[in-house]
Every structure is written in C-alpha cells, then in structure tokens.
PDB file of N, CA and C in Angstrom:
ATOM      1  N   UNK A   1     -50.862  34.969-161.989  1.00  0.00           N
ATOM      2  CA  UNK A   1     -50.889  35.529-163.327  1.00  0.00           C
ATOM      3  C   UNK A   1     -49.481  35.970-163.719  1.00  0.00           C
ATOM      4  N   UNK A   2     -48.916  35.460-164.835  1.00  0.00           N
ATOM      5  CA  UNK A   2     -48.061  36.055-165.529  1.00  0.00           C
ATOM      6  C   UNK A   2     -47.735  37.414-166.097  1.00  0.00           C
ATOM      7  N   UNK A   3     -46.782  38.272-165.411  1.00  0.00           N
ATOM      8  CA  UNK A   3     -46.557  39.828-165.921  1.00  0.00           C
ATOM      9  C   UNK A   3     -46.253  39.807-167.506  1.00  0.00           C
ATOM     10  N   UNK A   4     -46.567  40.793-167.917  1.00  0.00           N
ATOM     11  CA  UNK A   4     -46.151  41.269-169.584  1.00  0.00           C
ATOM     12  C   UNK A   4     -44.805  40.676-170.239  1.00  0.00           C
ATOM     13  N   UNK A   5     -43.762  40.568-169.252  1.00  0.00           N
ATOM     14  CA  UNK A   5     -42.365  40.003-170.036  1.00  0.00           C
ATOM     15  C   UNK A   5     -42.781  38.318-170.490  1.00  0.00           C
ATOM     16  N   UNK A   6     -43.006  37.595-169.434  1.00  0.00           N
ATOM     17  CA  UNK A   6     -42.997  36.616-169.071  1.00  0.00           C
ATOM     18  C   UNK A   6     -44.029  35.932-170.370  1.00  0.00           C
ATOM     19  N   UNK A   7     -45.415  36.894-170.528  1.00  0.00           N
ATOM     20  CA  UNK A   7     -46.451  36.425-171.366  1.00  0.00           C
ATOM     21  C   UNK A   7     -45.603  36.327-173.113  1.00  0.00           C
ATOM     22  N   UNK A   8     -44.290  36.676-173.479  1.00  0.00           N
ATOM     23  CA  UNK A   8     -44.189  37.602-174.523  1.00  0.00           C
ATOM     24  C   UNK A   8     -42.753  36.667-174.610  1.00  0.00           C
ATOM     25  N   UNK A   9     -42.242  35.473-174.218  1.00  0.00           N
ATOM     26  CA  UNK A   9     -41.381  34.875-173.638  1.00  0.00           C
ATOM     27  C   UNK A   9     -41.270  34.226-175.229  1.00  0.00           C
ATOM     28  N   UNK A  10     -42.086  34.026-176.242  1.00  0.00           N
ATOM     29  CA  UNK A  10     -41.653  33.177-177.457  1.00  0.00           C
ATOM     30  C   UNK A  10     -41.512  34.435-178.535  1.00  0.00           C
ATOM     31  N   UNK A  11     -41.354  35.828-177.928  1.00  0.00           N
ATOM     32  CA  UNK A  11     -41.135  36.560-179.373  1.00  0.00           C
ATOM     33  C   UNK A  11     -39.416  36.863-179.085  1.00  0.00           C
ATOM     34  N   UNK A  12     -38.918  36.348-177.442  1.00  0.00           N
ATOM     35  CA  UNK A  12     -37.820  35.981-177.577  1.00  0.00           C
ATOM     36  C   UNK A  12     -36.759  34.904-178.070  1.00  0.00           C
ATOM     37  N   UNK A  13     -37.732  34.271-179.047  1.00  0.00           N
ATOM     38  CA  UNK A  13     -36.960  33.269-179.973  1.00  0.00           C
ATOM     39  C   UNK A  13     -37.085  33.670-180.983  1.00  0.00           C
ATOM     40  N   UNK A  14     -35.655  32.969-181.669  1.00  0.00           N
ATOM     41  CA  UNK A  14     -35.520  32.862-183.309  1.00  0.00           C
ATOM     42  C   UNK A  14     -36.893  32.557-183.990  1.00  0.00           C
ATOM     43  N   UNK A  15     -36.511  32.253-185.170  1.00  0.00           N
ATOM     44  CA  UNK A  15     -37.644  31.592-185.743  1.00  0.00           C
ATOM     45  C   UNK A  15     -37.480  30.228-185.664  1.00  0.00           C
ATOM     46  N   UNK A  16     -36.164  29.765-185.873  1.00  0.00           N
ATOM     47  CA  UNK A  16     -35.730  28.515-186.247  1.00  0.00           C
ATOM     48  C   UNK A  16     -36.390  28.095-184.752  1.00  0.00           C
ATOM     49  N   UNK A  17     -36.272  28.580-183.513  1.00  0.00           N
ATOM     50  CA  UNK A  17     -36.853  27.641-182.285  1.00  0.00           C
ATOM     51  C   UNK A  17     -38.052  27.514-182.457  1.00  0.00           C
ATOM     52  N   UNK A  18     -38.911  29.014-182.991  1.00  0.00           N
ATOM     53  CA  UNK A  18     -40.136  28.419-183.302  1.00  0.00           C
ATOM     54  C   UNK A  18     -40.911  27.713-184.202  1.00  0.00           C
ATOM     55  N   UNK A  19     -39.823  27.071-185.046  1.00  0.00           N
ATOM     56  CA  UNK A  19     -40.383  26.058-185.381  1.00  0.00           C
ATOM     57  C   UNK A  19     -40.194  25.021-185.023  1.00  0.00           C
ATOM     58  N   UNK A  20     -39.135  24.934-184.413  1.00  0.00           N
ATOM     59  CA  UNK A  20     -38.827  23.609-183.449  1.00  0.00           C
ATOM     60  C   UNK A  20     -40.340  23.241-182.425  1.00  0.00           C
ATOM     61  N   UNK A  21     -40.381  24.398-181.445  1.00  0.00           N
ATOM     62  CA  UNK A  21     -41.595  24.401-180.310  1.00  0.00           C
ATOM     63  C   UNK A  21     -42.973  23.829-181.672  1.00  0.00           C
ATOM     64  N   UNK A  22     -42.862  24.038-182.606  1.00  0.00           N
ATOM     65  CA  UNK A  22     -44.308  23.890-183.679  1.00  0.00           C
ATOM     66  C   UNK A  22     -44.186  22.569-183.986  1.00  0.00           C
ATOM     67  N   UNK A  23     -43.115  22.349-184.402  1.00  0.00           N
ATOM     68  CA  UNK A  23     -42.804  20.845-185.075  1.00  0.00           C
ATOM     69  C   UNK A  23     -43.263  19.503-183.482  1.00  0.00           C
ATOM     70  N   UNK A  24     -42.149  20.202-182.568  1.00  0.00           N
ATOM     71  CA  UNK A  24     -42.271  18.929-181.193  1.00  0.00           C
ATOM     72  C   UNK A  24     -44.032  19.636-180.774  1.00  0.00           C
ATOM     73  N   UNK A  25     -44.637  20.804-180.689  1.00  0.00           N
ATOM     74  CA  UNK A  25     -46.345  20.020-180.392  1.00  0.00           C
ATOM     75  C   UNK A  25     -47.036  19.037-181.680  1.00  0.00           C
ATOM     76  N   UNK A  26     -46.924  19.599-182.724  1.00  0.00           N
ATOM     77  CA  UNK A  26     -47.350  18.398-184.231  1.00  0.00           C
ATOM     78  C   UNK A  26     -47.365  16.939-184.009  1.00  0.00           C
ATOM     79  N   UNK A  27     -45.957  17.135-183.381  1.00  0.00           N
ATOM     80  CA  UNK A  27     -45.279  15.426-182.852  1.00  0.00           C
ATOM     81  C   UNK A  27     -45.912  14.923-181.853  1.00  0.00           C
ATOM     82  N   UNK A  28     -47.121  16.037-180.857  1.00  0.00           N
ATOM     83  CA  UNK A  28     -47.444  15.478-179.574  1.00  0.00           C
ATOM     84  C   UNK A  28     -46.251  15.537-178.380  1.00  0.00           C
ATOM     85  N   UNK A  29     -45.183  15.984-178.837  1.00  0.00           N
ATOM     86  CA  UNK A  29     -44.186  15.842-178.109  1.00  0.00           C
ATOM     87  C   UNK A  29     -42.930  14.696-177.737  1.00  0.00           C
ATOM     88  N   UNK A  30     -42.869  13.892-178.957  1.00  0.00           N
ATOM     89  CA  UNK A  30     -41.955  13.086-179.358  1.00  0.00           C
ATOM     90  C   UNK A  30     -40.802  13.163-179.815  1.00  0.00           C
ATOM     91  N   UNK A  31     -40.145  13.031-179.056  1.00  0.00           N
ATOM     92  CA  UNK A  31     -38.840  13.459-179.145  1.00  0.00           C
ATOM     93  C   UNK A  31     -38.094  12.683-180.899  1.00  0.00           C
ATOM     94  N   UNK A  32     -38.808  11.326-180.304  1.00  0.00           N
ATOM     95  CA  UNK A  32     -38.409  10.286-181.410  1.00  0.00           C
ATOM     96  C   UNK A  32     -39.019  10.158-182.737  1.00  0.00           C
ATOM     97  N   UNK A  33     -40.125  11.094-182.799  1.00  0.00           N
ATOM     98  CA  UNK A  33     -41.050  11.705-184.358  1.00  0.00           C
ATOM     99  C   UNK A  33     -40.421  12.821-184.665  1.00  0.00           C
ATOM    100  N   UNK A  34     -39.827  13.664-183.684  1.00  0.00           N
ATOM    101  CA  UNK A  34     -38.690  14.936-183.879  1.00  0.00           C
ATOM    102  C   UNK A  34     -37.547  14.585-184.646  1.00  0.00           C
ATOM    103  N   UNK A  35     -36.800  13.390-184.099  1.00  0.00           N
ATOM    104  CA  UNK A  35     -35.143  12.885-184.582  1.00  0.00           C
ATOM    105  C   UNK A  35     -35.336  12.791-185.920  1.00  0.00           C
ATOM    106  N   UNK A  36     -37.172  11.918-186.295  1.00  0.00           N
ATOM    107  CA  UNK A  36     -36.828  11.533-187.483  1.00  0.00           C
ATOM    108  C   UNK A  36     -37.453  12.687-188.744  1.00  0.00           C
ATOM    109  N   UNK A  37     -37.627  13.106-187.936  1.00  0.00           N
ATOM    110  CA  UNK A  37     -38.514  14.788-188.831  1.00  0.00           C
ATOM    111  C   UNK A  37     -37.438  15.416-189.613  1.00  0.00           C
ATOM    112  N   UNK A  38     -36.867  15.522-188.393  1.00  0.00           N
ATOM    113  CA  UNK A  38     -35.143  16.108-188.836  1.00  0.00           C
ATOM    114  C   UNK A  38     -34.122  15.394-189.397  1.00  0.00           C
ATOM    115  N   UNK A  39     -33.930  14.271-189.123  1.00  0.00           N
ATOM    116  CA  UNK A  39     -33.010  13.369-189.815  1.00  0.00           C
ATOM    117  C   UNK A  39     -31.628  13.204-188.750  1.00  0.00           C
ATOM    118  N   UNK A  40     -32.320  13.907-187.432  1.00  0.00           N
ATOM    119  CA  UNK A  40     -30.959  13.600-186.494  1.00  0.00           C
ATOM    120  C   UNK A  40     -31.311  12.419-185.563  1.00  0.00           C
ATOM    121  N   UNK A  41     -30.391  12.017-185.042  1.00  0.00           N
ATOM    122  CA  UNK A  41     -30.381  11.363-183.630  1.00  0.00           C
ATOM    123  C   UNK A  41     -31.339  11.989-182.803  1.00  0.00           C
ATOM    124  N   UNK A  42     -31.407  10.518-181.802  1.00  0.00           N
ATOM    125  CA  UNK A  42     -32.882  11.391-180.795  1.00  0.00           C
ATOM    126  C   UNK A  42     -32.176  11.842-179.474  1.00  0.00           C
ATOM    127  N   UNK A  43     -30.764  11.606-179.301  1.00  0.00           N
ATOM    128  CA  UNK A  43     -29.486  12.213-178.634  1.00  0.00           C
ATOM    129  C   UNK A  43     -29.570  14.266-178.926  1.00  0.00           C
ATOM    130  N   UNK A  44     -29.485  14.184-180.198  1.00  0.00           N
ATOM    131  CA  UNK A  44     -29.350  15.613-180.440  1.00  0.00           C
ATOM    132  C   UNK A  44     -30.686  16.016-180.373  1.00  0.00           C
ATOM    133  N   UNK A  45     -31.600  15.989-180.828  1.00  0.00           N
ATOM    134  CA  UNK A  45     -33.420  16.229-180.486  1.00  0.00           C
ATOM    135  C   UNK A  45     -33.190  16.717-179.280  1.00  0.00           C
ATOM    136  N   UNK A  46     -32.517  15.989-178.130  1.00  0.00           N
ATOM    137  CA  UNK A  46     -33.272  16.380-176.569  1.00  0.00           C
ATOM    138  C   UNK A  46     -31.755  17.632-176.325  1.00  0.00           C
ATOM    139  N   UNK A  47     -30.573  17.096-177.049  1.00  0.00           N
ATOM    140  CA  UNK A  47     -29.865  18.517-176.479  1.00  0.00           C
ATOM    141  C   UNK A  47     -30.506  19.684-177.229  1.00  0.00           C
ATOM    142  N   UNK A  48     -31.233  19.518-178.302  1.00  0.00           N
ATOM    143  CA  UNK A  48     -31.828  20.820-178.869  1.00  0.00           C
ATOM    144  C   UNK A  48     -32.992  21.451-178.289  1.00  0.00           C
ATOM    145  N   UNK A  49     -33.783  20.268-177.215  1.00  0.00           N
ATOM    146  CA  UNK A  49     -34.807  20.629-176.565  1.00  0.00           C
ATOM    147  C   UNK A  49     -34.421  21.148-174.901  1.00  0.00           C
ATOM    148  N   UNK A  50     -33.226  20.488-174.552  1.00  0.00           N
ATOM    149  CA  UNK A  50     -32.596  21.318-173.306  1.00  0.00           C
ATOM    150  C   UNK A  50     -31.825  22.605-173.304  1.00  0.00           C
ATOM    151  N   UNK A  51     -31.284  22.950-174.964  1.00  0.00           N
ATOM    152  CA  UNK A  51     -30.898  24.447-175.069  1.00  0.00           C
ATOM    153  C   UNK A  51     -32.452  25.203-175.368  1.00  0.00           C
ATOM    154  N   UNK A  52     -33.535  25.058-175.707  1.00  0.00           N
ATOM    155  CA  UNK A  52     -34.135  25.758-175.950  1.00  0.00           C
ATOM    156  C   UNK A  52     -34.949  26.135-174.867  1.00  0.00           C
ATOM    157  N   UNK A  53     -34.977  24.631-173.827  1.00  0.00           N
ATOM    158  CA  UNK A  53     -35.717  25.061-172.531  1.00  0.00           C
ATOM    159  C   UNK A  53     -34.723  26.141-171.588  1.00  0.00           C
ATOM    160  N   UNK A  54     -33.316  25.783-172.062  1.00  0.00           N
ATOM    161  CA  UNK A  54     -32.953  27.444-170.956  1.00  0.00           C
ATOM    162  C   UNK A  54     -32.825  28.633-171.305  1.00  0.00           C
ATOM    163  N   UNK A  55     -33.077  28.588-172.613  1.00  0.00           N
ATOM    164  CA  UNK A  55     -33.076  30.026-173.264  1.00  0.00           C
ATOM    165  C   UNK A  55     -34.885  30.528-172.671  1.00  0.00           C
ATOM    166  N   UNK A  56     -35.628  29.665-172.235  1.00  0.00           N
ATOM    167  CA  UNK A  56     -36.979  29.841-172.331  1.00  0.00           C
ATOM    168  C   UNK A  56     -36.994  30.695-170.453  1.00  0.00           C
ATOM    169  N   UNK A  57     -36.126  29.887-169.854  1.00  0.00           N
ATOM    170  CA  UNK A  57     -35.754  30.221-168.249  1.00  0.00           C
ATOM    171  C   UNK A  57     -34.805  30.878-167.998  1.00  0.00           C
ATOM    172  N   UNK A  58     -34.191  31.733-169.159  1.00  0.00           N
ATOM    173  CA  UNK A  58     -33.228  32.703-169.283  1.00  0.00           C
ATOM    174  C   UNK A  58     -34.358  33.680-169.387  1.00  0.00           C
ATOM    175  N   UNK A  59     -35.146  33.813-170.498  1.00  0.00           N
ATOM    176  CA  UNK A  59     -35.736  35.356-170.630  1.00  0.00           C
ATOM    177  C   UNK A  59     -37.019  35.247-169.007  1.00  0.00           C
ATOM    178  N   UNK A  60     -37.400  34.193-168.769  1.00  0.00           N
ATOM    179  CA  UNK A  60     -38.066  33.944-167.284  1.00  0.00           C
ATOM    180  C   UNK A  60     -37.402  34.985-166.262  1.00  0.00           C
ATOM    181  N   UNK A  61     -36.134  34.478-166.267  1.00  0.00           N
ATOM    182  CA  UNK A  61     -35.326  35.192-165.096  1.00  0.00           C
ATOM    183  C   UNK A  61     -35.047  36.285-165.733  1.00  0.00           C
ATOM    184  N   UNK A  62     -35.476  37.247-166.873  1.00  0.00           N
ATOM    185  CA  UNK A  62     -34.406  38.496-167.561  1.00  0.00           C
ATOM    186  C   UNK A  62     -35.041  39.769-166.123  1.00  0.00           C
ATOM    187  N   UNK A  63     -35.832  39.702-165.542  1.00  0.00           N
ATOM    188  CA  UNK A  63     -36.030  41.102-164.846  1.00  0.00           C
ATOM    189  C   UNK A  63     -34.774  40.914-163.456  1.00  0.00           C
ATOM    190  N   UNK A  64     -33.928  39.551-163.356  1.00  0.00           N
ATOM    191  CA  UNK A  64     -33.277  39.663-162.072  1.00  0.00           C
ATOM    192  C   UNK A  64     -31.642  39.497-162.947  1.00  0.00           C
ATOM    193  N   UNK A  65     -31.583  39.743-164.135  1.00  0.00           N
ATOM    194  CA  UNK A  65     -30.402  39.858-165.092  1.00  0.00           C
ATOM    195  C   UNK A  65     -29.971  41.224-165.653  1.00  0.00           C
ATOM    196  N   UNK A  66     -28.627  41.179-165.954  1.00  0.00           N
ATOM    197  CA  UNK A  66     -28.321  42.406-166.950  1.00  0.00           C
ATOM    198  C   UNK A  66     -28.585  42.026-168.104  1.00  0.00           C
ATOM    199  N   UNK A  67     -28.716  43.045-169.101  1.00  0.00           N
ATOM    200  CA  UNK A  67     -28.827  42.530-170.693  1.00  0.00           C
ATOM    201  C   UNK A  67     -27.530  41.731-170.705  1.00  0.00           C
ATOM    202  N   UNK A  68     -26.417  42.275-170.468  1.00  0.00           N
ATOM    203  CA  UNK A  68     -24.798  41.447-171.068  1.00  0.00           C
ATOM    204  C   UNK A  68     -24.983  39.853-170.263  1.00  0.00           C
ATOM    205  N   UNK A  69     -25.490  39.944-169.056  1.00  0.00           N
ATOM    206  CA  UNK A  69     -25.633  38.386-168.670  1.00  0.00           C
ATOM    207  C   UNK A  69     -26.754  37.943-169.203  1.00  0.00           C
ATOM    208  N   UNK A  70     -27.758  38.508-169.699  1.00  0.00           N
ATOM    209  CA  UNK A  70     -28.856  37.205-170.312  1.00  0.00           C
ATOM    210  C   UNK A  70     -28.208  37.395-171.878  1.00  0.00           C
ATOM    211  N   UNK A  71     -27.403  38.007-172.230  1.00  0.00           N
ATOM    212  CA  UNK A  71     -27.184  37.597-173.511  1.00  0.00           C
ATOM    213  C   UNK A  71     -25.976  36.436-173.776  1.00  0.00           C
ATOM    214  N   UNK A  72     -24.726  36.749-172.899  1.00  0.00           N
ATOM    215  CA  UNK A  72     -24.042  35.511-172.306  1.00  0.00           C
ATOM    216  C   UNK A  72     -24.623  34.441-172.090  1.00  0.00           C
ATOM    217  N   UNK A  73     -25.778  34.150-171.160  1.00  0.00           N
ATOM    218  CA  UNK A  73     -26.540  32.962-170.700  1.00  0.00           C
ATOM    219  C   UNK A  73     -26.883  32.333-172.246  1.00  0.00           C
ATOM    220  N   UNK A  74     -27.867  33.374-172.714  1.00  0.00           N
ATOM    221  CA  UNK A  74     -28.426  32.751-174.596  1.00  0.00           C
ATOM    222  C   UNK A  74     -27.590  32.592-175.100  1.00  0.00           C
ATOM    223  N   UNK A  75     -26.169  32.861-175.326  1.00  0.00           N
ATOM    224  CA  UNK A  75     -24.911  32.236-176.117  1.00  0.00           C
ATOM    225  C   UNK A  75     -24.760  30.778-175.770  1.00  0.00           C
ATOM    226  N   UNK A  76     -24.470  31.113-174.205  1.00  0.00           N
ATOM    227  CA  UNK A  76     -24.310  29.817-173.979  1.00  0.00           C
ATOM    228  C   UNK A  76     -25.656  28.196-174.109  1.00  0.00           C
ATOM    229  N   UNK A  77     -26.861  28.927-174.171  1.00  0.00           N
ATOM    230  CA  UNK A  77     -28.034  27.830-174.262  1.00  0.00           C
ATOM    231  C   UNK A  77     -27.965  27.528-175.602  1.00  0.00           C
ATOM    232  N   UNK A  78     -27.185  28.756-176.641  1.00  0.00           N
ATOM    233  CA  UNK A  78     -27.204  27.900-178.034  1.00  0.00           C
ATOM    234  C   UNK A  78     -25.858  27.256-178.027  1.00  0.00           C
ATOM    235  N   UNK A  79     -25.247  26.816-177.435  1.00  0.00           N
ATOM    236  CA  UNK A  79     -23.867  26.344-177.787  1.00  0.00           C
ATOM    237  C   UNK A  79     -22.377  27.322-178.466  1.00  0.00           C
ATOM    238  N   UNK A  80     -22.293  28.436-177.842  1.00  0.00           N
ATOM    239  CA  UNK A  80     -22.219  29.038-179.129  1.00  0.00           C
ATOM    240  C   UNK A  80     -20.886  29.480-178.001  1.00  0.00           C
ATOM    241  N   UNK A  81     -20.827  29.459-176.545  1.00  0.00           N
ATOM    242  CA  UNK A  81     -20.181  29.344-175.436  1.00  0.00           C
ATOM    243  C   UNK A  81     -19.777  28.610-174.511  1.00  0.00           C
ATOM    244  N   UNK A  82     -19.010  28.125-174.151  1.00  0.00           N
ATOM    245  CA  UNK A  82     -18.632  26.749-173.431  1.00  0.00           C
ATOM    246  C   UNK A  82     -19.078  27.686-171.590  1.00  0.00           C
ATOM    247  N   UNK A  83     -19.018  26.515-170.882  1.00  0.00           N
ATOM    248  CA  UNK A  83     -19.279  26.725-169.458  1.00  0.00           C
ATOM    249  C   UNK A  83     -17.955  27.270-169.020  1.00  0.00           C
ATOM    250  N   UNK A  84     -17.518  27.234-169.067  1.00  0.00           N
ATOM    251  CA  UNK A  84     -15.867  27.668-168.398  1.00  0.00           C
ATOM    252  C   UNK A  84     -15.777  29.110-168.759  1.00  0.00           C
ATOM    253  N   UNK A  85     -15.841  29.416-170.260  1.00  0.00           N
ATOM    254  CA  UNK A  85     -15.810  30.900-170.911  1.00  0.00           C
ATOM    255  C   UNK A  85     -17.118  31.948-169.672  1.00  0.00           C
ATOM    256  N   UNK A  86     -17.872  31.212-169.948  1.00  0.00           N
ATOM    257  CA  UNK A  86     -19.013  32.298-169.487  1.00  0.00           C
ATOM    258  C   UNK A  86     -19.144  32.232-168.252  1.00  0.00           C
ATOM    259  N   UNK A  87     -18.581  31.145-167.378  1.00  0.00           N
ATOM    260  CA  UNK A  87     -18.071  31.892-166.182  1.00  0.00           C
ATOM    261  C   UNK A  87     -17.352  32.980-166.265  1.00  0.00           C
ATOM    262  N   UNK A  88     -16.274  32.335-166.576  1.00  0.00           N
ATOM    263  CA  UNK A  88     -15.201  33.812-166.630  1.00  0.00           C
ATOM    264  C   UNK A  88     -16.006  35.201-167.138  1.00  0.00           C
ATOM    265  N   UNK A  89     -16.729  35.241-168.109  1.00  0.00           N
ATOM    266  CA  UNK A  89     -16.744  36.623-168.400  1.00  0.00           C
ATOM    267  C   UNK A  89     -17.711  37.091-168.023  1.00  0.00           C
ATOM    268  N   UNK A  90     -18.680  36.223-166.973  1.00  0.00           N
ATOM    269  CA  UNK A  90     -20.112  36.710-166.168  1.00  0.00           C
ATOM    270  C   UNK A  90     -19.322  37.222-164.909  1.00  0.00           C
ATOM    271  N   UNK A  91     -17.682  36.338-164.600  1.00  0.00           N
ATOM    272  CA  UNK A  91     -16.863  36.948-163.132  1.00  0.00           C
ATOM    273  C   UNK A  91     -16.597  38.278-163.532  1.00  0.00           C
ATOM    274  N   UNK A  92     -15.749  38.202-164.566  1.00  0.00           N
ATOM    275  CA  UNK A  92     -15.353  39.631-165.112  1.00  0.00           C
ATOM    276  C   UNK A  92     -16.141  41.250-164.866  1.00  0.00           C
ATOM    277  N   UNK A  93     -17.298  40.256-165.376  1.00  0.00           N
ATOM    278  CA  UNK A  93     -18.364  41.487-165.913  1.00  0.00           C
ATOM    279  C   UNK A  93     -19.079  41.969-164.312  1.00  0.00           C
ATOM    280  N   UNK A  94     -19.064  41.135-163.183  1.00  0.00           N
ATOM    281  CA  UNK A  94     -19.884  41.194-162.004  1.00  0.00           C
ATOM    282  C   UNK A  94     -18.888  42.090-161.353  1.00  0.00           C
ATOM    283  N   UNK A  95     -17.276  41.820-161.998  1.00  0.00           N
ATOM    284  CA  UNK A  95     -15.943  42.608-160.962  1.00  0.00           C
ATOM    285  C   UNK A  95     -15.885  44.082-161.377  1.00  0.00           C
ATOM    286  N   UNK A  96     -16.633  43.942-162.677  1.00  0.00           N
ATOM    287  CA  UNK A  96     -16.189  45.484-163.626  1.00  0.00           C
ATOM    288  C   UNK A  96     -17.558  46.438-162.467  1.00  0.00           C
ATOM    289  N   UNK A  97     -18.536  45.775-162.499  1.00  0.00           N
ATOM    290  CA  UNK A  97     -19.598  46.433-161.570  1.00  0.00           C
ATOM    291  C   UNK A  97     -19.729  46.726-160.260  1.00  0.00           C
ATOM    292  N   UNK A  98     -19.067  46.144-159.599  1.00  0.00           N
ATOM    293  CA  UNK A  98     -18.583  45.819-158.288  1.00  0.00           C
ATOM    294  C   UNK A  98     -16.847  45.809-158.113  1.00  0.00           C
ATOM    295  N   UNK A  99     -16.094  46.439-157.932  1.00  0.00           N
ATOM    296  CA  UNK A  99     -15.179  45.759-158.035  1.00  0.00           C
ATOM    297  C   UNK A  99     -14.795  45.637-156.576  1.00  0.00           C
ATOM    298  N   UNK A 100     -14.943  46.799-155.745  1.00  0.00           N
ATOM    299  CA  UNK A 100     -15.001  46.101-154.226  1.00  0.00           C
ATOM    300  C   UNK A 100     -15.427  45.302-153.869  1.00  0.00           C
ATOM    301  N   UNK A 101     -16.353  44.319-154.147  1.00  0.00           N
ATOM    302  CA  UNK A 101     -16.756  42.835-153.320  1.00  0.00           C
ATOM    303  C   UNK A 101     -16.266  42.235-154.087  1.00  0.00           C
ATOM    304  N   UNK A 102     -15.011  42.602-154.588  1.00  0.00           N
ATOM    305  CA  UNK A 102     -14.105  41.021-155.626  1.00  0.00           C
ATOM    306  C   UNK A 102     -12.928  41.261-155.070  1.00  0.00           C
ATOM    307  N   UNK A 103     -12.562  41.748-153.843  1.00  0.00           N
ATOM    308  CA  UNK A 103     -11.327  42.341-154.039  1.00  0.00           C
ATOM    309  C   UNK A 103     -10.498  41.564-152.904  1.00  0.00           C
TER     310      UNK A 103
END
C-alpha cells in the first residue's frame, strides 16, 4: 500500500502536466495521437513524457530528499537546468551541510 505522499503524487503537478497525463490516457497512450494533438514532433511528445515521468519519481523519492534538492531535481525534469549545473549546486548544497565529508 501506498503512504499519503506517494497517493497525492499528481497534486504535485502543474496543470499544464495534467493535462498532458489527460490528453496521453484519451490517446490510449499514443505517443503519435499526442504529437499530433499538439502539433509537435513525436521526438518532443516522448521528451515531454520522460520529463514528466521524473518529476513523477522525484516527488516518489521526496521523503529521502531535501526540499532544495527535489526542487533542483524538478528544475531540472522541466528543462529549465542543464545536468552539469545541478550537479554542481546539489555538490555545493551537500558541502554547505556537511562540509567535513567534502573536505
């Protein structure tokens, strides 16, 4: 059984995802009834469906996270952070807390 966070996992989305998650079940789950729903490529459809699946396994994992790293992580699942940046400032942020086991 799923604890209380976990059950409550889509009031941690926008709206705009939830209509995405509404639109791809409508579709049955077609990525390629999605592309053309939207008017994008079915290239961008699935990167919009792989940022939304880790924002979904971001709030999954939020009880073994800080708020500043699951909010870093959700920057980065919307694109909004490159991989390189949010290393650095998840190192930063782990040294500011610890700074003896960085040393």
């Amino acid at each position: 059984m799923l604890n209380h966070d976990q059950d409550n996992w889509l009031n941690g989305l926008n709206e705009e995802d939830r209509a995405f998650i509404r639109r791809f079940l409508l579709a049955s789950g077609s990525l390629k009834e999605l592309a053309t729903v939207y008017g994008i490529s079915y290239p961008t459809v699935r990167i919009r469906l792989d940022r939304l699946i880790e924002k979904i396994r971001i709030h999954d994992d939020a009880a073994s996270r800080s708020a500043f790293e699951r909010t870093a992580r959700l920057l980065f699942a919307d694109g909004k952070l490159d991989a390189e940046t949010l290393k650095t400032i998840l190192g930063a942020h782990r040294k500011e807390l610890d700074p003896k086991s960085h040393e």
